[in-house]
C-alpha atoms as a PDB file:
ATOM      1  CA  UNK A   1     -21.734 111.588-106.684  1.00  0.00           C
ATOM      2  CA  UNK A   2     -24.178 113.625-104.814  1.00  0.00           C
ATOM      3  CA  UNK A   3     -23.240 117.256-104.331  1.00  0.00           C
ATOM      4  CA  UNK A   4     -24.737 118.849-101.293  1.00  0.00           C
ATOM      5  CA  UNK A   5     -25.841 122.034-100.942  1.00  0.00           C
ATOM      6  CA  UNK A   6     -28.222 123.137 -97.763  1.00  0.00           C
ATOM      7  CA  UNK A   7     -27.870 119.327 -96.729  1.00  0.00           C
ATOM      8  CA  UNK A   8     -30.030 116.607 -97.813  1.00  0.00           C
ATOM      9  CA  UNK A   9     -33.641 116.989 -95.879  1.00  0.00           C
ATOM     10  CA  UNK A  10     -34.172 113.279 -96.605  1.00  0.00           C
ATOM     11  CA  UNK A  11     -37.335 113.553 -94.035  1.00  0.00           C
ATOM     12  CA  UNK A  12     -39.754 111.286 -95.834  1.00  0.00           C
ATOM     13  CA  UNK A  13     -39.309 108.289 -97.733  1.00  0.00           C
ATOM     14  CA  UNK A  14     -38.490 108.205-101.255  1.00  0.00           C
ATOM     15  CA  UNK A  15     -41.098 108.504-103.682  1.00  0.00           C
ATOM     16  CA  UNK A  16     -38.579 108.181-106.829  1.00  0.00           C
ATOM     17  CA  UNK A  17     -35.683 106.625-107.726  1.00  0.00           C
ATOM     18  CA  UNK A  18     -33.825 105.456-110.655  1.00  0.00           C
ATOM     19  CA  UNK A  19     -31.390 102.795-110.684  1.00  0.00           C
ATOM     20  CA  UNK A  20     -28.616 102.468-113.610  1.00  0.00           C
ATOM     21  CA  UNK A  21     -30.356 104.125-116.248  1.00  0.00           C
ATOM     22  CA  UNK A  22     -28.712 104.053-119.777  1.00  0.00           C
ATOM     23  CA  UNK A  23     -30.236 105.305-122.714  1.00  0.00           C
ATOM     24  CA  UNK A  24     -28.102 106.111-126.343  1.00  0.00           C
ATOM     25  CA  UNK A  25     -29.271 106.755-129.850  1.00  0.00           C
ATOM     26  CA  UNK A  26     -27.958 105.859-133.461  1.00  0.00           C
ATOM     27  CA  UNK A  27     -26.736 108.328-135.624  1.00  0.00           C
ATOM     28  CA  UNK A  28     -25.740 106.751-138.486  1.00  0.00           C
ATOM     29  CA  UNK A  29     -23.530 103.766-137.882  1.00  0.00           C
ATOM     30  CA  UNK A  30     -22.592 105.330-134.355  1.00  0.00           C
ATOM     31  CA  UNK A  31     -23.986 105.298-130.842  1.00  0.00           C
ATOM     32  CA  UNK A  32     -24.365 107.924-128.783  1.00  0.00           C
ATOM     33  CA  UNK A  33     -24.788 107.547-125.049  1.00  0.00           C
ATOM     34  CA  UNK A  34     -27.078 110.222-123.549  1.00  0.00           C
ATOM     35  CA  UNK A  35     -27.149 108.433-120.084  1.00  0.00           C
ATOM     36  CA  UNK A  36     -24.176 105.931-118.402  1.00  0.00           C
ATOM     37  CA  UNK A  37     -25.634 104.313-115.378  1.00  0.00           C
ATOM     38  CA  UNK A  38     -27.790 107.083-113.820  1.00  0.00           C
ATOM     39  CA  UNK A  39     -28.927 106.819-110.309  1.00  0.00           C
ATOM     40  CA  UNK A  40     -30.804 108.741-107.827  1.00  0.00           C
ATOM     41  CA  UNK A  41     -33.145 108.779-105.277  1.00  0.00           C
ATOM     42  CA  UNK A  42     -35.386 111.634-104.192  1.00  0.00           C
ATOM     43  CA  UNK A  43     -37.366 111.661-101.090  1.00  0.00           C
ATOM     44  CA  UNK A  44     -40.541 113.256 -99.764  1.00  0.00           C
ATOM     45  CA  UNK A  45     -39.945 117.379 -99.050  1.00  0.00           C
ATOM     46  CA  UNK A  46     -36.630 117.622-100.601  1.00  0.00           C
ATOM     47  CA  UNK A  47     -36.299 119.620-104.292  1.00  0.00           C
ATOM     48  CA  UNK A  48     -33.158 117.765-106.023  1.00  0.00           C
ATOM     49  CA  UNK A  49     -31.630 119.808-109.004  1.00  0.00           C
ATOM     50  CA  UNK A  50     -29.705 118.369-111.493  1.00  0.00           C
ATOM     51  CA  UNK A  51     -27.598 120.236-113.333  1.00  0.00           C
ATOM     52  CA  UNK A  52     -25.068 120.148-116.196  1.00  0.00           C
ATOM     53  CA  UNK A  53     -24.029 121.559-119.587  1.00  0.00           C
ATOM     54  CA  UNK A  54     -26.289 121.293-122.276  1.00  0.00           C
ATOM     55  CA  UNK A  55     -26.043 118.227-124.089  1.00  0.00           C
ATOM     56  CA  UNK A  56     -25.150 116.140-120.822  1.00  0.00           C
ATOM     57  CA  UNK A  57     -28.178 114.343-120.592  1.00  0.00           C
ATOM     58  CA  UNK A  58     -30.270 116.432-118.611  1.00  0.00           C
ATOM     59  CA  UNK A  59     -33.886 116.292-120.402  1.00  0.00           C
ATOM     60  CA  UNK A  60     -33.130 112.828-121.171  1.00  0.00           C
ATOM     61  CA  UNK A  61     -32.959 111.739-117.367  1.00  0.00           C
ATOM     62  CA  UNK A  62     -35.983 114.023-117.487  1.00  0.00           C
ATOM     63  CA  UNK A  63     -38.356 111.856-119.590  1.00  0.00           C
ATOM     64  CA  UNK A  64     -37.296 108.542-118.702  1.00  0.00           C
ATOM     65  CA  UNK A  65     -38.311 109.564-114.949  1.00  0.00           C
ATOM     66  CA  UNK A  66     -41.530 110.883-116.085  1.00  0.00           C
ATOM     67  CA  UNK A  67     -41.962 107.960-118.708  1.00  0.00           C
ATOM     68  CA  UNK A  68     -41.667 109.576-121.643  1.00  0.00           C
ATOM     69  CA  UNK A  69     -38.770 107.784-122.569  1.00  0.00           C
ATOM     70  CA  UNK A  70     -37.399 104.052-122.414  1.00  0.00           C
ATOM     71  CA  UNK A  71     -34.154 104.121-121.260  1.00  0.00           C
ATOM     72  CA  UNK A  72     -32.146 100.891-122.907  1.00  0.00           C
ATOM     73  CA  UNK A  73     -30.599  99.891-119.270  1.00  0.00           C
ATOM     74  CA  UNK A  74     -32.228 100.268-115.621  1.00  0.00           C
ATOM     75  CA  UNK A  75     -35.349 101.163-114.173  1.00  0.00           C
ATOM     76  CA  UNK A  76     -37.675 103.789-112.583  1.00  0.00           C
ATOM     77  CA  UNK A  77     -39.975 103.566-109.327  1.00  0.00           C
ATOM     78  CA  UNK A  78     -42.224 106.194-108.699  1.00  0.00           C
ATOM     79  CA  UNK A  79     -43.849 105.915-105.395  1.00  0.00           C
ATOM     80  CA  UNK A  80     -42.630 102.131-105.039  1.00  0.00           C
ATOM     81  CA  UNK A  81     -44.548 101.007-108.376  1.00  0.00           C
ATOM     82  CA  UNK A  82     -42.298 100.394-111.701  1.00  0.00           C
ATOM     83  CA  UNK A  83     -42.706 102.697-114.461  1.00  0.00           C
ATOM     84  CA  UNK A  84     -40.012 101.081-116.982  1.00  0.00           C
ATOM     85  CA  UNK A  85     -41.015  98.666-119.391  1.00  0.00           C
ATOM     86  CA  UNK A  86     -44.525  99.172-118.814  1.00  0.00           C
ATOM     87  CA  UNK A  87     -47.591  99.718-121.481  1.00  0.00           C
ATOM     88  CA  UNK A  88     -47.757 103.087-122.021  1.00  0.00           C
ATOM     89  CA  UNK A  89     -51.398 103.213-120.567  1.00  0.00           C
ATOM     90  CA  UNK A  90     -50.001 101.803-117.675  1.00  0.00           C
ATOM     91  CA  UNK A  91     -47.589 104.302-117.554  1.00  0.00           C
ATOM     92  CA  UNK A  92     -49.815 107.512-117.965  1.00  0.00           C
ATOM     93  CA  UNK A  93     -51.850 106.168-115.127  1.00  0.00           C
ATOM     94  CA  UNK A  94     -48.921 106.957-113.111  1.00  0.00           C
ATOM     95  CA  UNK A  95     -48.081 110.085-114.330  1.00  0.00           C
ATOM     96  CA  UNK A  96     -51.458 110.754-113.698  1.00  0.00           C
ATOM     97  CA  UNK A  97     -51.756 109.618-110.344  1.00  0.00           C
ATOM     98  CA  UNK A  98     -47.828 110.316-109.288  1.00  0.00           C
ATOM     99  CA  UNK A  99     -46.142 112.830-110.810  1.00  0.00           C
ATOM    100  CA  UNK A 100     -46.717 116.537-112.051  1.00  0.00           C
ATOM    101  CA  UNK A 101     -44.959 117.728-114.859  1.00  0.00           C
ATOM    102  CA  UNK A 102     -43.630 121.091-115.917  1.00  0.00           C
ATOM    103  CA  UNK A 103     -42.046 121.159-119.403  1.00  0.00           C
ATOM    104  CA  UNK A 104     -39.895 124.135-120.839  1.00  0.00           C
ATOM    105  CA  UNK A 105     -43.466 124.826-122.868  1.00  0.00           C
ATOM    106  CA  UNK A 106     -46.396 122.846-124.190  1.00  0.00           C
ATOM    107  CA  UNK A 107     -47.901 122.565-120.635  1.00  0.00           C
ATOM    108  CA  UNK A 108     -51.181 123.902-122.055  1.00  0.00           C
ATOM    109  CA  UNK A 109     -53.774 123.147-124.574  1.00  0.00           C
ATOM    110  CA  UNK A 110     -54.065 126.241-126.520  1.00  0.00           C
ATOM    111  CA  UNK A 111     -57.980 125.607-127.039  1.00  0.00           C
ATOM    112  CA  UNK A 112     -58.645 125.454-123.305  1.00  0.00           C
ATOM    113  CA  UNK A 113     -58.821 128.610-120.993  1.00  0.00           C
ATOM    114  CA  UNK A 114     -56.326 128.224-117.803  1.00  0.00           C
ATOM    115  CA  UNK A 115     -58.873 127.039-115.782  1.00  0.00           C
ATOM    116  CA  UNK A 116     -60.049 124.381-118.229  1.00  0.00           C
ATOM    117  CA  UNK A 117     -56.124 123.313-118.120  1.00  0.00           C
ATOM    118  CA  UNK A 118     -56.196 122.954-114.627  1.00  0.00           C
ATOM    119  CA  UNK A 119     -59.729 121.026-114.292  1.00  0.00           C
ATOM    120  CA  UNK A 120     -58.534 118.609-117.961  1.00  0.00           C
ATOM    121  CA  UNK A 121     -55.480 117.852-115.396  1.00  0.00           C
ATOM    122  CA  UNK A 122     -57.533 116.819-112.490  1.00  0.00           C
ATOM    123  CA  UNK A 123     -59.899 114.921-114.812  1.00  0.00           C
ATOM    124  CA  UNK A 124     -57.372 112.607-115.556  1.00  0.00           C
ATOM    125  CA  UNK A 125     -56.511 112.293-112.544  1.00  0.00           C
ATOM    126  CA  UNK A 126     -59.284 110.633-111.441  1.00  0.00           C
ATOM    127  CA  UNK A 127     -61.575 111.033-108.230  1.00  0.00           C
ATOM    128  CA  UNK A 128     -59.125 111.622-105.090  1.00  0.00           C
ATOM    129  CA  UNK A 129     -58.166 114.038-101.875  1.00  0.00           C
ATOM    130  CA  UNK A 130     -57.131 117.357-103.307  1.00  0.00           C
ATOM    131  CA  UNK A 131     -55.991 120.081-100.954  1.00  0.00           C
ATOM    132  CA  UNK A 132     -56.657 122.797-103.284  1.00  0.00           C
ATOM    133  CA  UNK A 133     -59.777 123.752-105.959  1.00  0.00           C
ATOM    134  CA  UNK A 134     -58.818 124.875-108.755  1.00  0.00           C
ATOM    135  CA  UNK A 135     -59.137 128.657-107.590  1.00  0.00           C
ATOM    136  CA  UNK A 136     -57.452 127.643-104.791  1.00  0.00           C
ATOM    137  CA  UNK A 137     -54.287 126.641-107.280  1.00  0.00           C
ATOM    138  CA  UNK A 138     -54.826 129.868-108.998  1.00  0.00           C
ATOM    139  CA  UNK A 139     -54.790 131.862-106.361  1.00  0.00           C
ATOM    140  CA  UNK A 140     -51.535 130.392-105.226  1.00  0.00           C
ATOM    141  CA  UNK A 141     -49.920 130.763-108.872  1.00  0.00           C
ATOM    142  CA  UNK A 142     -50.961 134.495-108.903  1.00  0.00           C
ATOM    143  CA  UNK A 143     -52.814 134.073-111.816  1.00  0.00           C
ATOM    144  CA  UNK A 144     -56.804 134.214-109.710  1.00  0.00           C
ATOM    145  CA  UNK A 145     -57.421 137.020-112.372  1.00  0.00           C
ATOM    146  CA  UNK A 146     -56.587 134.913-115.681  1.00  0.00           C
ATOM    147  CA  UNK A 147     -58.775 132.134-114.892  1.00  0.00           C
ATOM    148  CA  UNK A 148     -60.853 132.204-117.963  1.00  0.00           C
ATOM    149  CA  UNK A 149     -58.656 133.810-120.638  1.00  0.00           C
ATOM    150  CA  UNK A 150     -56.556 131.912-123.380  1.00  0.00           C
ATOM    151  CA  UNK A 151     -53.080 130.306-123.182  1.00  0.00           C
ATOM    152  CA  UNK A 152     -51.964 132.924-126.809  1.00  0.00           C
ATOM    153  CA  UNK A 153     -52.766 135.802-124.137  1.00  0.00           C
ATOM    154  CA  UNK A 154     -50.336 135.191-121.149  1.00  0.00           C
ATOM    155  CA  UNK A 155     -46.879 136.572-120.907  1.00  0.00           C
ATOM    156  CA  UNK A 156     -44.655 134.196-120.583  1.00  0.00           C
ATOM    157  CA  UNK A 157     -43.718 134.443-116.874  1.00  0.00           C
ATOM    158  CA  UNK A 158     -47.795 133.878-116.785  1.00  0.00           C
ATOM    159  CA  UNK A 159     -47.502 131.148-118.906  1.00  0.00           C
ATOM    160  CA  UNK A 160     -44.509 129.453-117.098  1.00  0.00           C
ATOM    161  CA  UNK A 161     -46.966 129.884-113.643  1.00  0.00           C
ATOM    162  CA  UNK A 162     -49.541 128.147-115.681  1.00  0.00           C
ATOM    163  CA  UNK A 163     -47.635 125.327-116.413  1.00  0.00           C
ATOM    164  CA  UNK A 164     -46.833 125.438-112.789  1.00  0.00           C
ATOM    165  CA  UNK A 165     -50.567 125.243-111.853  1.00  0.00           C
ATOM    166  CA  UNK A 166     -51.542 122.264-113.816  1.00  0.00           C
ATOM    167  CA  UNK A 167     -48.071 120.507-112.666  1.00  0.00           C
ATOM    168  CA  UNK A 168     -49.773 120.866-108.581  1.00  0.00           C
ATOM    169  CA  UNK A 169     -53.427 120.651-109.950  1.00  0.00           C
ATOM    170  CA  UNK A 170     -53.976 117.118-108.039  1.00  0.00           C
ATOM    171  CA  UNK A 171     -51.004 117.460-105.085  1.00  0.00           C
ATOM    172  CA  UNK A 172     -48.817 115.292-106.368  1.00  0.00           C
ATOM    173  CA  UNK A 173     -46.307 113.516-105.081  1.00  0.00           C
ATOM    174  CA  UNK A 174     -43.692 113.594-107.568  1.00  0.00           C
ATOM    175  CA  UNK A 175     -43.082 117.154-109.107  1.00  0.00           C
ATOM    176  CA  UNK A 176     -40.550 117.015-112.165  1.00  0.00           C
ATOM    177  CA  UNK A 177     -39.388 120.200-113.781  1.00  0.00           C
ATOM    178  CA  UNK A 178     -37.511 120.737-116.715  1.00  0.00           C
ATOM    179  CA  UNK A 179     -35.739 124.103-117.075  1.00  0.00           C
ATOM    180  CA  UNK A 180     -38.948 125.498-115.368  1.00  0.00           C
ATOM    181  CA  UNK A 181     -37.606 129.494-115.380  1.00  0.00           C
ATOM    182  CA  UNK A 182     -35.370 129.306-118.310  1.00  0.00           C
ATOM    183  CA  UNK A 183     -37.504 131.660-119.993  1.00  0.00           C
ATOM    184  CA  UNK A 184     -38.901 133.551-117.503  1.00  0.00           C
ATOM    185  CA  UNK A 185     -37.643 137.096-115.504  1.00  0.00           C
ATOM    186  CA  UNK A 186     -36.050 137.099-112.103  1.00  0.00           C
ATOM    187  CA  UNK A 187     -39.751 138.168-110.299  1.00  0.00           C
ATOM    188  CA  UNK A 188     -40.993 135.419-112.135  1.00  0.00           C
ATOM    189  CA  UNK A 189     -38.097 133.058-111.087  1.00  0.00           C
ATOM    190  CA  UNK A 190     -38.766 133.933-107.583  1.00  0.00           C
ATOM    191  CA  UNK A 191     -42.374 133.383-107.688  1.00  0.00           C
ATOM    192  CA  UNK A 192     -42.021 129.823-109.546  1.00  0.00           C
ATOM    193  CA  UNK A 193     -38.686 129.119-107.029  1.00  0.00           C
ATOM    194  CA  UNK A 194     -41.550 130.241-104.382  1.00  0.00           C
ATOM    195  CA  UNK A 195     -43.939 127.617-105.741  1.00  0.00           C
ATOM    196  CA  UNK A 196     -41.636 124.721-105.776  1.00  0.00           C
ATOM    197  CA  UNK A 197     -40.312 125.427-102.832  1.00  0.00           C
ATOM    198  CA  UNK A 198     -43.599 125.442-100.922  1.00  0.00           C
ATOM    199  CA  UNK A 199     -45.124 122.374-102.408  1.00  0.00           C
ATOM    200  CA  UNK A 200     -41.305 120.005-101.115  1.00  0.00           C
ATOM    201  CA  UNK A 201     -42.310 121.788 -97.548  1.00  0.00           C
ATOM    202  CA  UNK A 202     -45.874 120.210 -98.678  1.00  0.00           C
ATOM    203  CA  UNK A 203     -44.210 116.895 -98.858  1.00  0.00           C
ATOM    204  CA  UNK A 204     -43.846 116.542-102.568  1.00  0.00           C
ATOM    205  CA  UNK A 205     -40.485 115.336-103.488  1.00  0.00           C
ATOM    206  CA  UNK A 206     -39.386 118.119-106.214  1.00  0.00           C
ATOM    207  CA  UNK A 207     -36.478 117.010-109.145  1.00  0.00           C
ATOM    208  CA  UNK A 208     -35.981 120.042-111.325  1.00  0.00           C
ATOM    209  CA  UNK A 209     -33.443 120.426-114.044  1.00  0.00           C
ATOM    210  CA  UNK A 210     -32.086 123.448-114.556  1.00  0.00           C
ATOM    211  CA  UNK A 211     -29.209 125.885-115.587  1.00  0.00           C
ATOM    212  CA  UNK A 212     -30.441 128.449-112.612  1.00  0.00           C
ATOM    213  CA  UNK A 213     -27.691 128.980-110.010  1.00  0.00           C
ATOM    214  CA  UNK A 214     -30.542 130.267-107.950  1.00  0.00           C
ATOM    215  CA  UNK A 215     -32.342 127.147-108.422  1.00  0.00           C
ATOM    216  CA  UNK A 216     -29.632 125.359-107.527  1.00  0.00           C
ATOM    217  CA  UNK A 217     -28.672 126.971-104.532  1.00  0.00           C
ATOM    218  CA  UNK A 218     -32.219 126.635-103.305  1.00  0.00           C
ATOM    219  CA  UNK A 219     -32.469 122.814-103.776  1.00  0.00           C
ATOM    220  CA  UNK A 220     -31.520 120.222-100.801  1.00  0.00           C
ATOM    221  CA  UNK A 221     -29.630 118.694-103.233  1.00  0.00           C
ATOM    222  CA  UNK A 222     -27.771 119.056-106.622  1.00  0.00           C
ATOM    223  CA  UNK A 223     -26.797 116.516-108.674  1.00  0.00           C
ATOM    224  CA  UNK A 224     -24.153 117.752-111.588  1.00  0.00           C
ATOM    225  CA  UNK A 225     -24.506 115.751-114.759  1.00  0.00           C
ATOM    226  CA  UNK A 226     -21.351 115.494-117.670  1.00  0.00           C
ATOM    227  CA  UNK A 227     -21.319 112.981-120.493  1.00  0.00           C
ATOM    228  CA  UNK A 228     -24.702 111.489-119.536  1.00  0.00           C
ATOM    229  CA  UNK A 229     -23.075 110.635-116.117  1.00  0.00           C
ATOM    230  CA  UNK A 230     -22.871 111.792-112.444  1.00  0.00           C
ATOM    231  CA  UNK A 231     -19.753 113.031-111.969  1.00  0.00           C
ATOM    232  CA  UNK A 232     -18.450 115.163-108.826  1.00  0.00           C
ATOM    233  CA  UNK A 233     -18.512 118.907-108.359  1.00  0.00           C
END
């Protein structure tokens, strides 16, 4: 059940949704669910955050919308085009062309300055209307004066902005987040928060999970997660 919070902004159409997604994995002779039935929908300009304990399926739901993951039941649409059960070079075509992805870390190649990060991302992109250069997406990450140095010499609020960066590199129109300030200080929360915030009013549809009541609060929508299910309140 969907748990409202500044009321759904459902303004655009929806650009992701997952219907029935079950995923489980053996551990020994036993099976253990980490999703039962998952659905959801986000739209264009909305951020949905999904919350939960840890353990209730969170990152799971995570990498099966970003294909990462198989889930064993259901399927994923990301901008009206399946992304379940596809070949995997299918499948990073769009992720490429679709979706932006912040991790909790590994969002840059340690061999690459922040800039080169940024410029790999639109690379794979492809050739395509961008809004922003790549100073342009600095500039609006805070980080215009770290352009050229190495990923080993950011803090880590700098590095969590990073990862923002690349996620927005190429405007896309699927921005998924997982536990994108768990490691970061409040002014850095607020910044990132700031960053997600402005690219839903962009027209991105944002899903970020997260264990941040201020994330939460901020979201048009929160989806609470127990048990690899939706469950109310």
């Amino acid at each position: 059940m969907v748990v409202a919070t500044a009321g759904p902004r459902r303004t655009g159409a929806p650009v992701l949704a997952a219907r029935d997604l079950f995923r489980f994995f053996h551990l020994g002779d036993d099976e253990t669910f980490a999703l039962r039935g998952v659905s959801l929908t986000a739209f264009a300009g909305e951020m949905l955050a999904v919350i939960g304990p840890s353990g209730s399926g969170k990152s799971t739901l995570l990498a099966c919308l970003a294909g990462f993951d198989e889930p064993d039941g259901g399927h994923v649409l990301v901008a009206g085009q399946r992304m379940t059960r596809r070949p995997e070079t299918v499948r990073a075509k769009l992720r490429s062309r679709w979706i932006g992805i912040v991790l909790q870390s590994g969002n840059l190649l340690d061999h690459l300055t922040v800039a080169q990060n940024i410029d790999l991302a639109r690379a794979l992109h492809g050739d395509g209307d961008r809004t922003r250069s790549v100073s342009d997406v600095l500039i609006e990450v805070g980080l215009e004066d770290r352009a050229s140095v190495w990923p080993s010499t950011l803090s880590g609020g700098e590095a969590a902005r990073a990862g923002v960066a690349v996620a927005i590199a190429n405007d896309p129109t699927v921005i998924l987040a997982d536990e994108p300030t768990g490691e970061v200080d409040e002014e850095n929360e607020s910044r990132i928060l700031s960053l997600l915030r402005r690219n839903t009013e962009a027209g991105a549809g944002v899903v970020v999970v997260t264990h941040s009541d201020r994330i939460a609060s901020a979201a048009d929508r929160v989806l609470r997660l127990s048990d690899g299910a939706i469950v109310d309140g």
